[in-house]
Protein backbone atom coordinates (compact mmCIF):
# COMPACT_ATOMS: atom_id res chain seq x y z
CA UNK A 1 23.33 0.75 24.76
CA UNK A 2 22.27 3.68 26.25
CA UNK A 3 20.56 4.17 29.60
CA UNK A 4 17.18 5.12 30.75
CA UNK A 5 15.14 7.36 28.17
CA UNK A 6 13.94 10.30 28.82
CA UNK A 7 11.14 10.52 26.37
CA UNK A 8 8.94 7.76 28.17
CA UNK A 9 5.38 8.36 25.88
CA UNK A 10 7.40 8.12 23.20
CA UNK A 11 9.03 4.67 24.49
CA UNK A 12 5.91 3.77 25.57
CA UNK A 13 3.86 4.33 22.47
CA UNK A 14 6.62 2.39 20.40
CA UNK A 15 6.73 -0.87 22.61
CA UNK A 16 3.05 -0.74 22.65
CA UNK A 17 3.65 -0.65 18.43
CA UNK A 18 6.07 -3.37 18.01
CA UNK A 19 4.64 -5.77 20.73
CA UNK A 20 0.81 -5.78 18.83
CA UNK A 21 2.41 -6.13 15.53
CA UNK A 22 4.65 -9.23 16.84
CA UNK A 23 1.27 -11.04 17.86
CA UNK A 24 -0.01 -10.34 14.56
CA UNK A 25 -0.13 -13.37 11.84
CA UNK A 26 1.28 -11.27 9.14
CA UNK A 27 4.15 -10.27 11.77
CA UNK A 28 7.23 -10.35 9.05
CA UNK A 29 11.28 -10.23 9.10
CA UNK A 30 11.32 -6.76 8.53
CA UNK A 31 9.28 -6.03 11.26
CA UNK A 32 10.92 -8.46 13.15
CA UNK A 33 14.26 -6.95 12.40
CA UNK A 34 13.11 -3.57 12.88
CA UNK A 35 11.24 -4.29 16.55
CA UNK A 36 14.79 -6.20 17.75
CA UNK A 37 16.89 -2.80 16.44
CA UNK A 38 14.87 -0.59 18.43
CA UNK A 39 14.99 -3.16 21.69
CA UNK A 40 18.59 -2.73 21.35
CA UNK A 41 18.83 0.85 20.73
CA UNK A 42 17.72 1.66 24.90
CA UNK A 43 17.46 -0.29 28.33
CA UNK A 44 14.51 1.66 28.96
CA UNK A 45 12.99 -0.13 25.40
CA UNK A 46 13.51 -3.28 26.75
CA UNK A 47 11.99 -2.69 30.32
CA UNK A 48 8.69 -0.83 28.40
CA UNK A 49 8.35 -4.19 25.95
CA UNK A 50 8.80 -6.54 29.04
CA UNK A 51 5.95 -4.76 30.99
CA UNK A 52 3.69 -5.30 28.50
CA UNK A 53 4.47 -8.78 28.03
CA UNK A 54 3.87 -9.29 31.59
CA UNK A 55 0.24 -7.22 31.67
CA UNK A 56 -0.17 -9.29 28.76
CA UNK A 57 -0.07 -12.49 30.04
CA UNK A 58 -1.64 -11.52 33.29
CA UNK A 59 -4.93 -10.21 31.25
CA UNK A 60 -4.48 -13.54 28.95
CA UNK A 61 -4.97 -15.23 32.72
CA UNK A 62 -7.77 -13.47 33.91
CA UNK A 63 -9.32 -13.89 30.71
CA UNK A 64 -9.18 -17.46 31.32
CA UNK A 65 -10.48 -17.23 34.63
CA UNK A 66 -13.45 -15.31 33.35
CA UNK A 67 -14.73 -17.70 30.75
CA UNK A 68 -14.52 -20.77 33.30
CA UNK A 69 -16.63 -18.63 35.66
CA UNK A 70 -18.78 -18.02 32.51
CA UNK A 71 -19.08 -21.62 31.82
CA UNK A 72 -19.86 -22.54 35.41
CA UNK A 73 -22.62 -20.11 36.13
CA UNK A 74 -24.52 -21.08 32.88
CA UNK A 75 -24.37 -25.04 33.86
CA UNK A 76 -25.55 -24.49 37.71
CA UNK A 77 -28.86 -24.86 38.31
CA UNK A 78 -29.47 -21.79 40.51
CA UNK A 79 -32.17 -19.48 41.44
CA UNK A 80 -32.54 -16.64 38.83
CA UNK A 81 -31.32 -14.12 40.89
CA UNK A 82 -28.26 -16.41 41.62
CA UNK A 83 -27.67 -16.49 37.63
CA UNK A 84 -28.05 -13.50 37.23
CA UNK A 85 -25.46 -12.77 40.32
CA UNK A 86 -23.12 -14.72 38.39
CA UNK A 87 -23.64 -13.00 35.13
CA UNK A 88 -23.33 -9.19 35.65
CA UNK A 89 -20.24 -10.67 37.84
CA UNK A 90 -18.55 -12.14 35.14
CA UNK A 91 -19.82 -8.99 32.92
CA UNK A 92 -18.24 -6.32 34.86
CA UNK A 93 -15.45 -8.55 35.34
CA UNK A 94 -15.17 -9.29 31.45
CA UNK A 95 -15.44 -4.99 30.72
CA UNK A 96 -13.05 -4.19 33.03
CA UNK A 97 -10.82 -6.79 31.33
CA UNK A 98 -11.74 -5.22 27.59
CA UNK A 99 -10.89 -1.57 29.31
CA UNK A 100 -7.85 -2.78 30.22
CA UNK A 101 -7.15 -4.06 26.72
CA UNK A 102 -8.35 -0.62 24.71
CA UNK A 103 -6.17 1.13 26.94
CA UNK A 104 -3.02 -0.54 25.84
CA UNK A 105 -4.10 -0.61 21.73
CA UNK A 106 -4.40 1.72 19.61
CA UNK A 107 -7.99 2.63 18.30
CA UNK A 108 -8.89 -0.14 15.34
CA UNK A 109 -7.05 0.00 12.44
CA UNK A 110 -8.65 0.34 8.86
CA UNK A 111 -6.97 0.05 6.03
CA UNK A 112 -7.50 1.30 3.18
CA UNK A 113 -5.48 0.94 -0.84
CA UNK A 114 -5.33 3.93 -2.95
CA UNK A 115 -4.01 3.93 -6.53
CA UNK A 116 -3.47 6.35 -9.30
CA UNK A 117 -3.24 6.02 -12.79
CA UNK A 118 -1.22 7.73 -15.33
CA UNK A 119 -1.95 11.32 -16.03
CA UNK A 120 -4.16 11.35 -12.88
CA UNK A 121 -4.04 12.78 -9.16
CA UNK A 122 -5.80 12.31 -6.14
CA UNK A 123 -6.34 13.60 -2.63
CA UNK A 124 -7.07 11.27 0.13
CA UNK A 125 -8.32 12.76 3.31
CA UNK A 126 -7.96 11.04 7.14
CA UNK A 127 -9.58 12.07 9.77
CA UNK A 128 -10.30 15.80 10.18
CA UNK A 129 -6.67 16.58 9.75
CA UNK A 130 -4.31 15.33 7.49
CA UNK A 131 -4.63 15.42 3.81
CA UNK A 132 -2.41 13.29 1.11
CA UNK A 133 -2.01 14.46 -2.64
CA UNK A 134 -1.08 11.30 -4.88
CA UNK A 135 1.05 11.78 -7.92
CA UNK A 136 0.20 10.06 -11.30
CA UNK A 137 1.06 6.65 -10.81
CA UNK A 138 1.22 5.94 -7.72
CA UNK A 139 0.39 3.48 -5.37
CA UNK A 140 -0.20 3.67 -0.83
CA UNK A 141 -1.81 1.23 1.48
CA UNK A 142 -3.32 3.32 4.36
CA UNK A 143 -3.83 2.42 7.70
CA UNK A 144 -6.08 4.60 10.31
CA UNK A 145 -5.31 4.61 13.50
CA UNK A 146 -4.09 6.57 16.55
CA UNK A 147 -0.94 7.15 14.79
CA UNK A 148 -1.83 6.65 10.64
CA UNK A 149 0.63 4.83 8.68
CA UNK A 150 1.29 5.36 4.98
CA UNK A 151 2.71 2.65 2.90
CA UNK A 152 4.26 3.75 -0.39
CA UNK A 153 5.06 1.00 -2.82
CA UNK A 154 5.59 3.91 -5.79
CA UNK A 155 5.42 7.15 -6.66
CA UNK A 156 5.24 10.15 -5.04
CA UNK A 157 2.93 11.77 -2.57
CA UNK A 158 2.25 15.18 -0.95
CA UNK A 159 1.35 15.30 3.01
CA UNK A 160 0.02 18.03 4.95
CA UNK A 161 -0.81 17.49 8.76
CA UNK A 162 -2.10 20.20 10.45
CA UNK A 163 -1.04 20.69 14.23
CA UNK A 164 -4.63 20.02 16.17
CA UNK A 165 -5.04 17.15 13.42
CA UNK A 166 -6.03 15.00 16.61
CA UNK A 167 -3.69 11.81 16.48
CA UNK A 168 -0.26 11.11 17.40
CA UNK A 169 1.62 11.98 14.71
CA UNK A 170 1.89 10.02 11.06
CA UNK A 171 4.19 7.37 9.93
CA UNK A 172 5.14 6.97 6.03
CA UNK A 173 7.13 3.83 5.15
CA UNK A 174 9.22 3.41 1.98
CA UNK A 175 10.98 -0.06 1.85
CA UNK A 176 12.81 0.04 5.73
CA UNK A 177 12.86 2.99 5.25
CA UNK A 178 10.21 4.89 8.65
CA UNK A 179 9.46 8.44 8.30
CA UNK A 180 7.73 9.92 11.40
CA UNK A 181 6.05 13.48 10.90
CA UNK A 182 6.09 16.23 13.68
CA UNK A 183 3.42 18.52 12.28
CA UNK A 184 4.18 19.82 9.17
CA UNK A 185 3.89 19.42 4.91
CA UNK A 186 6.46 17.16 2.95
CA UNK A 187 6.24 15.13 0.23
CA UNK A 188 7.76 11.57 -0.34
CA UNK A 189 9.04 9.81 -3.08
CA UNK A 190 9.45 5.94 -3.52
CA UNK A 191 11.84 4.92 -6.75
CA UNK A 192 13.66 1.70 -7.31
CA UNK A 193 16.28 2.70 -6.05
CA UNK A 194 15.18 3.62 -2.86
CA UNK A 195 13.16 6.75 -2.20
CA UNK A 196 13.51 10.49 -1.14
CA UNK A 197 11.43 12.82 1.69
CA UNK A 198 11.67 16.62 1.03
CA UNK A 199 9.76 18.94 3.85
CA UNK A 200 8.36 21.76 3.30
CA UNK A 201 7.40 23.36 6.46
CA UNK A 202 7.87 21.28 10.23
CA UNK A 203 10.09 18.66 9.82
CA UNK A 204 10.37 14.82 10.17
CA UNK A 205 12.20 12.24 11.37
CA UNK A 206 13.64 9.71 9.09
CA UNK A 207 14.78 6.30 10.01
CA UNK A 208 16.93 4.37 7.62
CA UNK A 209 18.43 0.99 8.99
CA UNK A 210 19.78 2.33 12.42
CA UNK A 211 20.07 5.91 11.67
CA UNK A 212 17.94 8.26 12.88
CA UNK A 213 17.86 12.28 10.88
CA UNK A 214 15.90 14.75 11.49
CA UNK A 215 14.72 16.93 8.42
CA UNK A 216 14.20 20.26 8.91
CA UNK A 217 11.93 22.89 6.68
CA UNK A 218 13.81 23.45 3.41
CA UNK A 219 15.61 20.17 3.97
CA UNK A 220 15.34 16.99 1.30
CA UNK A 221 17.38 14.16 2.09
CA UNK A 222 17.18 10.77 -0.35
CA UNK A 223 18.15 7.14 0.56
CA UNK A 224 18.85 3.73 -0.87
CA UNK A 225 17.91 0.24 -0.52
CA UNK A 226 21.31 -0.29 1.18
CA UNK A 227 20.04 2.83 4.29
CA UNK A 228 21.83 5.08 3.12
CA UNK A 229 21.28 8.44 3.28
CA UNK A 230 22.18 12.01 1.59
CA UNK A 231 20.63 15.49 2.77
CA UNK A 232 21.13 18.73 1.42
CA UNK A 233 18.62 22.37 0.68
CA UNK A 234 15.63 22.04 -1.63
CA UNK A 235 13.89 25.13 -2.53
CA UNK A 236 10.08 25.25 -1.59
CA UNK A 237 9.51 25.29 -5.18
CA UNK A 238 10.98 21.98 -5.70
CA UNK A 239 8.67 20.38 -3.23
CA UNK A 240 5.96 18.37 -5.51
CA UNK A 241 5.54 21.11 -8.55
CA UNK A 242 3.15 18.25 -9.54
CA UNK A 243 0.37 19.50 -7.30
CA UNK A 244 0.40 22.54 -9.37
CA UNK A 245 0.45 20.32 -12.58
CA UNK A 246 4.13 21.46 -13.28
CA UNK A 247 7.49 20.02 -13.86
CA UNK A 248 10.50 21.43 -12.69
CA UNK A 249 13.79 19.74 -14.03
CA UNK A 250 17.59 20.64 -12.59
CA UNK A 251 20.12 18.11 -14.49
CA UNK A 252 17.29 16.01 -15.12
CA UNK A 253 18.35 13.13 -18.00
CA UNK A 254 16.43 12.94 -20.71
CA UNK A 255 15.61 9.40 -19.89
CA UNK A 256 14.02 10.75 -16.66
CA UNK A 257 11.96 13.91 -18.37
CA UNK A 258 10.67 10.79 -20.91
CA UNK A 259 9.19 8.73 -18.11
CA UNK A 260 7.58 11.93 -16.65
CA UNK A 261 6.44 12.73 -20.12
CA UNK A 262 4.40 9.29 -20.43
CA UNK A 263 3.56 9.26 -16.97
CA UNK A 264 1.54 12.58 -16.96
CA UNK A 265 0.84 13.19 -20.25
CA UNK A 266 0.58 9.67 -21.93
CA UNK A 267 3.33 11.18 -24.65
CA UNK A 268 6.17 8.47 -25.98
CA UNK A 269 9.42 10.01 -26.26
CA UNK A 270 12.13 7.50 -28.40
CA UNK A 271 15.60 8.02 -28.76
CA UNK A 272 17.83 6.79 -32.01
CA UNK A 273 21.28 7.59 -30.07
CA UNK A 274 21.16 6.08 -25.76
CA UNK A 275 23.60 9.01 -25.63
CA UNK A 276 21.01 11.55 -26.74
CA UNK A 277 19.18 10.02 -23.22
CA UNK A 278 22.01 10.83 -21.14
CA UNK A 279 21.77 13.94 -21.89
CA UNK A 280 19.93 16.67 -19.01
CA UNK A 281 17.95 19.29 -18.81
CA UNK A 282 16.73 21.97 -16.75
CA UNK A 283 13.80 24.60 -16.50
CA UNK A 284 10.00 24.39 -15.34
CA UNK A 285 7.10 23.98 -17.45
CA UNK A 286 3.47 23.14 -17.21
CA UNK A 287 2.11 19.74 -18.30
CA UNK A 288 -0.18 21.38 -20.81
CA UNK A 289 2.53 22.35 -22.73
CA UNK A 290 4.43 18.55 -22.82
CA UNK A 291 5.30 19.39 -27.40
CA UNK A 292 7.29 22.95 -25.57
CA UNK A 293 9.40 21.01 -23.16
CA UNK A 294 10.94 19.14 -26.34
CA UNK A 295 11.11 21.10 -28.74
CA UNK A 296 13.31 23.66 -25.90
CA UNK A 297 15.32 20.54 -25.30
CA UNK A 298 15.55 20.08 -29.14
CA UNK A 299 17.10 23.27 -28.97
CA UNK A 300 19.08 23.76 -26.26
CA UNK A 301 21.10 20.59 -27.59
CA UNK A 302 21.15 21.11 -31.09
CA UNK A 303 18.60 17.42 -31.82
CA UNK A 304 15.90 16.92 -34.60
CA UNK A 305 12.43 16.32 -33.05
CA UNK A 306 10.35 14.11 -34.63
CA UNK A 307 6.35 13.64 -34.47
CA UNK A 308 5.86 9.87 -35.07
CA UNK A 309 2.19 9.59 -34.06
CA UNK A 310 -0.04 12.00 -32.04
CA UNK A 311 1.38 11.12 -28.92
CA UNK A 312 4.48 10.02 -29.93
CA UNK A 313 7.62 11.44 -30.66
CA UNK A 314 11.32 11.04 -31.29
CA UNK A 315 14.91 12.99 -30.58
CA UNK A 316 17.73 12.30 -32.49
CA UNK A 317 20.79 14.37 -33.42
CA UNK A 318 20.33 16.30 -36.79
């Protein structure tokens, strides 16, 4: 355990975060899990979630206090101007309580479910400053809010936050998996297997189990279900070639070009041999031209394509 931490808005911000959600109904294990990790990880977290819990139950008091003097001013039989005493007493009393409340939570949260089908993108815009490109296929819960918080259940999507975007930041969750943005453009991928975050300008934080990397501009790392997690260079180009209705494929299996195939194209690639799917390709290529992508990987490895149907075709060794 480390000592007092320096970054106190920070500390601050995130007790504030994990003590609302933990009075929340829906408040689950992960959560759970993930609020006691970060209570752990600093004294100073600790001391910032106890404060609140004390302010907490000292508004939760006055509260009370304020709706017996409610209660007692409306069954008195007093003068008018006694009642009415009474009432902008308990009023100011009651607003000064609800200012104290807004001050600790964040501004109300909306949220909001977005969902693409295959062979179709989106763009979802919130607030005046951050803009989010879905993939085909994909799925994201969004939440508005002080700090914004992106849930991706699948697919991929494309985020660009512009520096006087006017919240705190963004959050993007994948699994346990927490990735916090510092002002910048980087896309995210959720698989099931895990997921991947590749920036393109700025960077990010990433939090996987107890680990916490930062990603830097030309920086992709990927991690598991398990937290793991692998970094290494990614070329700009590589960064969601989707929004520019391209693929780009280095040592990509067949299998994988296939699913990406169907997904943004609706075409049904088959395979007679499972070792003919094994096999990888590389090379860019728009997705109006889904017929050259195979027959270039007919080609490259010496198959047979095969036009079964309109949409639907099949590699096999000749």
């Amino acid at each position: 355990m480390r000592g007092p931490d320096s970054d106190a808005p920070d500390a601050k911000r995130e007790a504030l975060r994990h003590y609302v959600r933990a009075r929340a109904a829906d408040f689950g294990a992960d959560e759970r899990r993930d609020r006691d990790a970060w209570l752990d990880a600093d004294a100073s977290h600790r001391a910032e979630y106890a404060l609140l819990e004390r302010t907490w139950q000292q508004l939760d008091g006055l509260a009370g206090h304020l709706q017996i003097a409610r209660h007692s001013a409306r069954d008195a039989a007093r003068p008018p101007r006694r009642r009415w005493h009474w009432a902008l007493g308990g009023a100011i009393a009651t607003g000064v309580t609800f200012a104290l409340v807004a001050a600790m939570l964040p501004s109300a949260a909306v949220k909001r479910h977005f969902e693409t089908a295959v062979a179709q993108h989106s763009l979802v815009k919130i607030g005046a400053g951050i803009e989010v490109s879905l993939n085909a296929d994909t799925a994201i819960d969004i939440t508005e809010g002080k700090v914004p918080r992106l849930d991706l259940s699948h697919g991929d999507i494309y985020v660009d936050v512009h520096q006087a975007n006017g919240s705190d930041g963004l959050e993007v969750r994948v699994g346990r998996a927490r990735i916090r943005d510092i002002g910048t453009r980087f896309a995210v991928a959720a698989t099931a297997a895990g997921g991947s975050v590749a920036v393109e300008q700025g960077r990010v934080e990433l939090r996987a189990g107890r680990d916490l990397v930062v990603i830097d501009a030309g920086r992709r790392a990927a991690f598991d279900a398990e937290d793991h997690v692998s970094a290494g260079p990614v070329a700009s180009l590589d960064i969601a070639p989707w929004r520019e209705n391209r693929w780009r494929f280095q040592a990509t299996s067949l299998a994988v070009l296939a699913s990406e195939l169907a997904r943004q194209q609706r075409i049904r690639v088959d395979f007679a041999d499972p070792a003919v799917a094994s096999l990888t390709v590389n090379g860019s290529f728009g997705f109006a031209e889904p017929e050259r992508v195979l027959w270039a990987v007919a080609q490259v490895h010496g198959l047979k394509l095969e036009r079964l149907g309109e949409r639907h075709f099949q590699l096999r060794r000749g």
